[in-house]
Every structure is written in C-alpha cells, then in structure tokens.
C-alpha atoms as a PDB file:
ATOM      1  CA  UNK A   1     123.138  59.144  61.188  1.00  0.00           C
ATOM      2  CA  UNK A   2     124.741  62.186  62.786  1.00  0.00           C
ATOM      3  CA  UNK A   3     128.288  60.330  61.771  1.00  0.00           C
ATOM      4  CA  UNK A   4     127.104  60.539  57.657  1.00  0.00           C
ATOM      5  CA  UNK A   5     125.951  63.605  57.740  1.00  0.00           C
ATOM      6  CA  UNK A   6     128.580  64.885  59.207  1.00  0.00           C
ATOM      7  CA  UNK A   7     130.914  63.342  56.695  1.00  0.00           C
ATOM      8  CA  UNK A   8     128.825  64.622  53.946  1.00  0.00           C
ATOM      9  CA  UNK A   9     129.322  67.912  55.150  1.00  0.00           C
ATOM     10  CA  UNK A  10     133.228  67.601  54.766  1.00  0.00           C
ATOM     11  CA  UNK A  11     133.025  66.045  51.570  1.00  0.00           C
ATOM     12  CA  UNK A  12     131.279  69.251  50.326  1.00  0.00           C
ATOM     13  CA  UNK A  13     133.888  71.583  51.485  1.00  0.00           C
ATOM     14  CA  UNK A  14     136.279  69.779  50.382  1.00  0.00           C
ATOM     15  CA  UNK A  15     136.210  70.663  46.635  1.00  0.00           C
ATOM     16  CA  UNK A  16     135.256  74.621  47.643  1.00  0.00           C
ATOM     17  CA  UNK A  17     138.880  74.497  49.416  1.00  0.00           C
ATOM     18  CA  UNK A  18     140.636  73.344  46.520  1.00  0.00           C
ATOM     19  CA  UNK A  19     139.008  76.028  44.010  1.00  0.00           C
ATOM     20  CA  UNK A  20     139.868  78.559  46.752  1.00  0.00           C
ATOM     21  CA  UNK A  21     143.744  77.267  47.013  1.00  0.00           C
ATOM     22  CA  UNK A  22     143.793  77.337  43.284  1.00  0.00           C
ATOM     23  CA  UNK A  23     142.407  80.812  43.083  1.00  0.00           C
ATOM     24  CA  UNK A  24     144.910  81.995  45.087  1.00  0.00           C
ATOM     25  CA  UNK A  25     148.013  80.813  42.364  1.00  0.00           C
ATOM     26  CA  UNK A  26     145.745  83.691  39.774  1.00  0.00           C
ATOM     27  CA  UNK A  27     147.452  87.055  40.938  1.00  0.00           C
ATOM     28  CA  UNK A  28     151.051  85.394  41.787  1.00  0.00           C
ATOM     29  CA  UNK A  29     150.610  83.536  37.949  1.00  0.00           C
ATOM     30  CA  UNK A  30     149.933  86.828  35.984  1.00  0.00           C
ATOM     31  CA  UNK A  31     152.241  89.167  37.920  1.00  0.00           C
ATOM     32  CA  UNK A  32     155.613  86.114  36.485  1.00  0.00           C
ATOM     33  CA  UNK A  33     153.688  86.028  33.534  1.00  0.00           C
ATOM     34  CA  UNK A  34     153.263  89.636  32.920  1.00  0.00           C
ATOM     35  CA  UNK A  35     156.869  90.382  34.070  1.00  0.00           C
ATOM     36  CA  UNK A  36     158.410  87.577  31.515  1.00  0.00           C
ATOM     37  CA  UNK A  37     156.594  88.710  28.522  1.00  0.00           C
ATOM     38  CA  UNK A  38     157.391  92.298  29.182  1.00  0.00           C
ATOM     39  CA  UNK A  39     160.777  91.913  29.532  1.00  0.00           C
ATOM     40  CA  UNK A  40     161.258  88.998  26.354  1.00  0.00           C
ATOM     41  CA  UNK A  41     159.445  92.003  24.210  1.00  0.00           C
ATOM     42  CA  UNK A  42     161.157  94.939  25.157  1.00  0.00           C
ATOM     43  CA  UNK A  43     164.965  93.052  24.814  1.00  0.00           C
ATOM     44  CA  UNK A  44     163.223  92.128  21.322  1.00  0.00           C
ATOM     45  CA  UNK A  45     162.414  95.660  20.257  1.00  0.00           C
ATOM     46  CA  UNK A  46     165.984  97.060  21.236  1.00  0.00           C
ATOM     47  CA  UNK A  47     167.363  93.999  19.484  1.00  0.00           C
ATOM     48  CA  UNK A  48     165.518  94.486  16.301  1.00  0.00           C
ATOM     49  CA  UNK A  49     166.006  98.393  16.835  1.00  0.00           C
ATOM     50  CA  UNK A  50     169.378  99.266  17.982  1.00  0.00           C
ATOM     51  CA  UNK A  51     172.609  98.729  16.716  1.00  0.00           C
ATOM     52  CA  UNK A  52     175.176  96.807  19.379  1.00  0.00           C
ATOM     53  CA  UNK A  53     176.757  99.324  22.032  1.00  0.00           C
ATOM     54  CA  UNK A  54     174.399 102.143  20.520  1.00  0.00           C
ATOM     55  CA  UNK A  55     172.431 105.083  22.476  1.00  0.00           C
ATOM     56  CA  UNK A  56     169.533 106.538  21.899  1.00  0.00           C
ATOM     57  CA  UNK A  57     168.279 109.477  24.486  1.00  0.00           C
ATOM     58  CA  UNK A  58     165.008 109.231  26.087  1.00  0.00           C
ATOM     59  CA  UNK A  59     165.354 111.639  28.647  1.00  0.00           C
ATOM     60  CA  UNK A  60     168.740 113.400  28.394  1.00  0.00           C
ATOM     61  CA  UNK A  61     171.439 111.820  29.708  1.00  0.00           C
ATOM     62  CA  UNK A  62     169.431 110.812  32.617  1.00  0.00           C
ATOM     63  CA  UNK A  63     167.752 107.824  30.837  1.00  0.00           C
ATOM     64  CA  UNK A  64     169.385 106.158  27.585  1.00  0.00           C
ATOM     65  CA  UNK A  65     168.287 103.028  25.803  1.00  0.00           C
ATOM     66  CA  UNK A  66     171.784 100.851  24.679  1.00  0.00           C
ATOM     67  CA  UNK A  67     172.064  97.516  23.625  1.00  0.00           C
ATOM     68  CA  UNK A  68     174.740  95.428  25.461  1.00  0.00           C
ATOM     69  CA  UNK A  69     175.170  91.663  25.943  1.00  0.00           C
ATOM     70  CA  UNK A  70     176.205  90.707  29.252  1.00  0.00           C
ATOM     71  CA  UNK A  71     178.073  87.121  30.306  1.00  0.00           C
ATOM     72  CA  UNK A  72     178.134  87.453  33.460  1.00  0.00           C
ATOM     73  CA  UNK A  73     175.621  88.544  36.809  1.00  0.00           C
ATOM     74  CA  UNK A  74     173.876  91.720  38.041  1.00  0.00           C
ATOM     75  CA  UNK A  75     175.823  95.289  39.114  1.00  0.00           C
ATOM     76  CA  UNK A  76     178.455  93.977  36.714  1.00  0.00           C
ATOM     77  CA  UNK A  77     179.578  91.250  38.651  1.00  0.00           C
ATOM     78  CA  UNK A  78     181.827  88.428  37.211  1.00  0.00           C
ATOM     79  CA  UNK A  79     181.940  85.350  39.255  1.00  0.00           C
ATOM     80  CA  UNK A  80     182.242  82.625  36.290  1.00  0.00           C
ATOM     81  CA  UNK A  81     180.791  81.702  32.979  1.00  0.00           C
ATOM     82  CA  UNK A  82     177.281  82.040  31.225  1.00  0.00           C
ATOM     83  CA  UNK A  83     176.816  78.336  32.749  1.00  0.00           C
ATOM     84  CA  UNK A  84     177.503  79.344  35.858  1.00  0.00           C
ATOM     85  CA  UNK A  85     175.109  82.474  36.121  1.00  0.00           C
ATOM     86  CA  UNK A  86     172.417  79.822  34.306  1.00  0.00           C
ATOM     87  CA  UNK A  87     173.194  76.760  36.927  1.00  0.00           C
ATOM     88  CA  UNK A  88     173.246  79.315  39.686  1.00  0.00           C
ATOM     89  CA  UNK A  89     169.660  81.078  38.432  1.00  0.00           C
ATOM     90  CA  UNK A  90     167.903  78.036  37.715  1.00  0.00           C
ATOM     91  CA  UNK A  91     169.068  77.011  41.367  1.00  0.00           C
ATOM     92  CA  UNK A  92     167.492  80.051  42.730  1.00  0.00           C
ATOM     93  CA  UNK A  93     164.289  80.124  40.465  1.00  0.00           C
ATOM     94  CA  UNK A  94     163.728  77.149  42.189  1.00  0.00           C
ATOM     95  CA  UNK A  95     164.250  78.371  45.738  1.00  0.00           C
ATOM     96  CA  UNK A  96     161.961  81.160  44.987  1.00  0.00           C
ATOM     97  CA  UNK A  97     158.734  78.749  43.567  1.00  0.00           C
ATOM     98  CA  UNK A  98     159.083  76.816  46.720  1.00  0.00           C
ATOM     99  CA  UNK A  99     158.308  80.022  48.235  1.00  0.00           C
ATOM    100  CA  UNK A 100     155.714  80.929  46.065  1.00  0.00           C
ATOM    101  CA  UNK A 101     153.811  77.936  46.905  1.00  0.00           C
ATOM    102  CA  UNK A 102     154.976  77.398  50.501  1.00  0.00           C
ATOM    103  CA  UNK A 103     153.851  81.063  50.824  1.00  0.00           C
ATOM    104  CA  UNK A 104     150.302  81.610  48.807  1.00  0.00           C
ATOM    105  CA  UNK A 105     147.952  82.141  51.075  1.00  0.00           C
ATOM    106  CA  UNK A 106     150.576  85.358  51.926  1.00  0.00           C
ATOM    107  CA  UNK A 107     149.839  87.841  48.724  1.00  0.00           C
ATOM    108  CA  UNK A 108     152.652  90.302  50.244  1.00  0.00           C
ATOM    109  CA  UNK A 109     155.164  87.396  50.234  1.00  0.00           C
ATOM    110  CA  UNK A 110     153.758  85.149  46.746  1.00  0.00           C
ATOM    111  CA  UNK A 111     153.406  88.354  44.945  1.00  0.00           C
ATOM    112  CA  UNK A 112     156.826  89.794  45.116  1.00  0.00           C
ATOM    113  CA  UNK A 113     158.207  86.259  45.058  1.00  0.00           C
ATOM    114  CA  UNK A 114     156.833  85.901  41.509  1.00  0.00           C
ATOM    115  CA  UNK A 115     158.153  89.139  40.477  1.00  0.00           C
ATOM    116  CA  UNK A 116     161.537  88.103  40.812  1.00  0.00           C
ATOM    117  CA  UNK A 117     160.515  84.659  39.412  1.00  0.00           C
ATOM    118  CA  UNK A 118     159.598  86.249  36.388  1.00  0.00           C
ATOM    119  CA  UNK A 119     162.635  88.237  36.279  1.00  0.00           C
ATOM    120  CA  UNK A 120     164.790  85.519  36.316  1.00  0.00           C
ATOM    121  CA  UNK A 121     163.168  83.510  33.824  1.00  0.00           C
ATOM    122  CA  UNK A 122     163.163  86.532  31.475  1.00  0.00           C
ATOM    123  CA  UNK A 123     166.979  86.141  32.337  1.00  0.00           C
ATOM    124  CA  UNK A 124     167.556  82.357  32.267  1.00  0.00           C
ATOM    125  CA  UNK A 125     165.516  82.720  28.776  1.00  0.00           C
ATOM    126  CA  UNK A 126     168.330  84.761  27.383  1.00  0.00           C
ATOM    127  CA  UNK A 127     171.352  82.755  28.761  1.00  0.00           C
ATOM    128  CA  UNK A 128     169.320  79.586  27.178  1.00  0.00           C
ATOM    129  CA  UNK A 129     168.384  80.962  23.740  1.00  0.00           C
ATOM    130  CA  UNK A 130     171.933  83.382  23.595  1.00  0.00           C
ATOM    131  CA  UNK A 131     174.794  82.298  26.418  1.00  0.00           C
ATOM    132  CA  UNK A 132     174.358  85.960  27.641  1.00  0.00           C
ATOM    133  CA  UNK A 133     171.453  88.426  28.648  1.00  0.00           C
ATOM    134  CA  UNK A 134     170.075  91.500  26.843  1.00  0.00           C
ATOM    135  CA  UNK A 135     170.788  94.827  28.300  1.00  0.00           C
ATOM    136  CA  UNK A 136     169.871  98.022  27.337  1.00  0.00           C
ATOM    137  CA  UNK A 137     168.075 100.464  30.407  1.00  0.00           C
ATOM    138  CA  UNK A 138     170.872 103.120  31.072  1.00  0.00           C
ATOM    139  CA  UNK A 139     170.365 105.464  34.044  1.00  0.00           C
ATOM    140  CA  UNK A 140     172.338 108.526  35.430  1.00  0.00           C
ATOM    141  CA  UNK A 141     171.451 108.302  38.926  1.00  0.00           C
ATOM    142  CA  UNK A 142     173.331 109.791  42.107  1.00  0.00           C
ATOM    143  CA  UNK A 143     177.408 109.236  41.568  1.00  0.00           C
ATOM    144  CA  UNK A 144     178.829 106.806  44.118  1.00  0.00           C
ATOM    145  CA  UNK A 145     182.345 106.922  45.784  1.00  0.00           C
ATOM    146  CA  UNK A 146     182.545 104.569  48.580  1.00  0.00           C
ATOM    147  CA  UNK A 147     186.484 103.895  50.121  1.00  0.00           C
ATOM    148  CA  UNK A 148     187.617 104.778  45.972  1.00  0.00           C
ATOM    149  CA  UNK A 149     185.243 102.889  44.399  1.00  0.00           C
ATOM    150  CA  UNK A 150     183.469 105.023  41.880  1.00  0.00           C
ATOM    151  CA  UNK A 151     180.371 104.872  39.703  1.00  0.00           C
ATOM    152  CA  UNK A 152     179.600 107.982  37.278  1.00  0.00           C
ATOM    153  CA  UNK A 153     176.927 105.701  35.719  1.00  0.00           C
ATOM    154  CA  UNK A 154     174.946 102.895  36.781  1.00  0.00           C
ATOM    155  CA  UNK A 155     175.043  99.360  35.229  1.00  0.00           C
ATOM    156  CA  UNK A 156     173.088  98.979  32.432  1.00  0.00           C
ATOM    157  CA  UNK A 157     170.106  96.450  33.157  1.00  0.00           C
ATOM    158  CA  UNK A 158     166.376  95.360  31.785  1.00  0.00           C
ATOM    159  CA  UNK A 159     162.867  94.536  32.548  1.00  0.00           C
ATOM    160  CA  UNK A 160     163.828  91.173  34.316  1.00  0.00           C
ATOM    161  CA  UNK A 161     165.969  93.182  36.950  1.00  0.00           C
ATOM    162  CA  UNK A 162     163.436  95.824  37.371  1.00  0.00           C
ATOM    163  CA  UNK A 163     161.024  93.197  38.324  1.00  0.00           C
ATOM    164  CA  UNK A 164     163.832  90.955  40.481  1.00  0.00           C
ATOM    165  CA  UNK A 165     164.630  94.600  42.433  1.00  0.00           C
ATOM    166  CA  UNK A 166     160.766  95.701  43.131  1.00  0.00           C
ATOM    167  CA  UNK A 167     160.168  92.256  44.203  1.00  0.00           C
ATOM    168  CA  UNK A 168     163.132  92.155  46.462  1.00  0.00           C
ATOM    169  CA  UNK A 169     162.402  95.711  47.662  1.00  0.00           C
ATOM    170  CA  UNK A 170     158.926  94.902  48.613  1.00  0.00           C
ATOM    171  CA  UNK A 171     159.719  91.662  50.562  1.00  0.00           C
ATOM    172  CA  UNK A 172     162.460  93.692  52.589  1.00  0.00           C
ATOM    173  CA  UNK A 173     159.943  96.103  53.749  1.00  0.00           C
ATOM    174  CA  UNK A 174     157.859  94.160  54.685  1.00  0.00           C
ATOM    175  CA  UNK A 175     160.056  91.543  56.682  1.00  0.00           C
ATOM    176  CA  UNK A 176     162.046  94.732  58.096  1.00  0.00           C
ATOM    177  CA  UNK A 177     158.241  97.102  59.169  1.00  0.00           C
ATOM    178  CA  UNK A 178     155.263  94.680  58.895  1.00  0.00           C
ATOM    179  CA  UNK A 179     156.283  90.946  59.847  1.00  0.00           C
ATOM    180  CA  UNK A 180     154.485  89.563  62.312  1.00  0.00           C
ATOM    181  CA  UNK A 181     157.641  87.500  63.921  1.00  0.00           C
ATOM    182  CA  UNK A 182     158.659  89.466  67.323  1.00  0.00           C
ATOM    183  CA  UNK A 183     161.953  89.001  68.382  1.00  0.00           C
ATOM    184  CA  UNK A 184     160.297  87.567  71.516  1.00  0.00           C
ATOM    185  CA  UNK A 185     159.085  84.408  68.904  1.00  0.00           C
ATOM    186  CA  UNK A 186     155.888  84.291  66.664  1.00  0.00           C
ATOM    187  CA  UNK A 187     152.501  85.664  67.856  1.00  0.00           C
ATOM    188  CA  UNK A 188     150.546  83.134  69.472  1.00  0.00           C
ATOM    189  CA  UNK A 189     147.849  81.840  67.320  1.00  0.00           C
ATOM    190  CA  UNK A 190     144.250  83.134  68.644  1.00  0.00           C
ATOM    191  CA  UNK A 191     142.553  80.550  71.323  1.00  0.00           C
ATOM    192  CA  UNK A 192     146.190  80.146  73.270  1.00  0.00           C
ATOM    193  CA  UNK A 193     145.463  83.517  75.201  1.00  0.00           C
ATOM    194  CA  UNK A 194     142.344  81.654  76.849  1.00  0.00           C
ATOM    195  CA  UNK A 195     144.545  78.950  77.604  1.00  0.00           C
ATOM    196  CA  UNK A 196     147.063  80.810  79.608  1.00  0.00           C
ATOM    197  CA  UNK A 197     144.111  82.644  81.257  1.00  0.00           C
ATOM    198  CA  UNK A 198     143.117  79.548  82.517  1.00  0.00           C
ATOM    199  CA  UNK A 199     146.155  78.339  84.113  1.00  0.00           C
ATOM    200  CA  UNK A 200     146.868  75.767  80.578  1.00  0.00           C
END
C-alpha cells in the first residue's frame, strides 16, 4: 500500500513538471518573436519609404536612416556568396536553439540566446525572400584607426543585429562577471560539502 501511494504521488507531479518546463519556453519565445517581427517591419517601412542608397536625418549626422542591400556578413565582411552567409546562419541558428533548450531553466543564458535567434532569422528571412539583407541604421560613433585601418562611419546595420549584439553582449558579461564555473572546476552541488565533512 505504501508502494501505490507512493507511485500515485509521482504520477501527480509528473504533469505539474511538464507545465512548469513548458512555462519556462514563454519569455525566451516572445523575446525571438518580438525581435523578428520588429526587425521584418522596420526593413519594410524603409523599403516602402526610402529610395535605394538614400538618407534621411534623424538626429544629425549622428543617426541616419539609409537603405542598402547587403550580400555578404556583419561589419562589412565578405567571406562568400548570399548562400554562403544563409548555409552558414542557418548552421548557427541551429547551434544557438540547442542552447536555448539545453539552457532554459537559465533565463540569463535562454534569454539572450533567443535574442540573437531572432536576429538571425530576421536575417536568414531576408537572404530567403531577397539573396541579400536590408540595411538601413547609420551611426556616427567614435572614429577608429587601429595599425591604418580606418572607420569615419560605422557599418550600416538593422534590428536583427541590434538584437544578435545585445544578446551577445549580455551572455559575455555574464560568462566573463557572474558564471558560476571557477577556474578551480564547477561549484559542488549542495549535499557534497556534508560528504567531505564526513570523511566521503
């Protein structure tokens, strides 16, 4: 008798763990969702509302909207074709879902994570629906000269790379300030220090 009720028991929790794991997908979900549709509308507006290679001020020269179609990667890179960037980000996207599952009991890892998932599916949307993504955020920040190599102007990027960079950002702090992981190895999980206290 003990045995069923005792299996009873676990039989009830089981169902309240599954609605909790589930739960846990609602934040991560609506942060790629949120990130996706903001971008897809924004590159539709300056689409629909600028003319190609175009600027329009928003804040002096400092910020500028201007339409530009870009074949190949991020910071201007050029590494192949459109079907490389899209083989190589669908690769990636699903790198970064593996970690948004393997991860989602962690809201300062899943959260970021679908950030940049959502970024580059606002991305891979372009490359699918136009062989090249949407640009048009143009910032003035700080100049860079590095060994000759100068910037007066910084690449011109969207939504999806805003959301990519936060996310990226975020996870860096936090592996570089907050992780748990000494270099000594992981924290022991809570129970071993009794162990070791007793000669275990």
């Amino acid at each position: 008798m003990p045995g069923c009720a005792l299996s009873a028991k676990r039989k009830k929790r089981r169902p309240k763990l599954a609605g909790d794991n589930k739960r846990q997908f609602i934040i991560p979900i609506a942060i790629l969702v949120a990130v996706i549709l903001l971008d897809q509308l924004t590159k539709f507006w300056v689409v629909s509302s600028l003319p190609m290679g175009q600027s329009r001020s928003i804040l002096g020269e400092f910020l500028q909207f201007k339409l530009i179609y870009n074949q190949g990667g991020a910071l201007g890179t050029n590494l192949g074709n459109s079907a490389f960037y899209l083989i190589s980000s669908l690769l990636i996207l699903l790198v970064v879902l593996y970690f948004i599952i393997s991860n989602i009991s962690s809201k300062i890892i899943a959260n970021p994570m679908a950030a940049i998932a959502g970024g580059a599916i606002g991305n891979i949307i372009d490359r699918i629906r136009l062989g090249e993504v949407v640009d048009f955020l143009d910032f003035d920040f700080f100049d860079i000269n590095i060994l000759g190599y100068k910037i007066d102007r910084w690449w011109t990027f969207n939504i999806a790379d805003v959301g990519i960079t936060v996310g990226m950002i975020i996870l860096l702090i936090h592996i570089v300030f907050f992780s748990k992981s000494k270099k000594g190895g992981i924290e022991a999980p809570p129970g071993d220090s009794a162990g070791h206290a007793n000669g275990l």
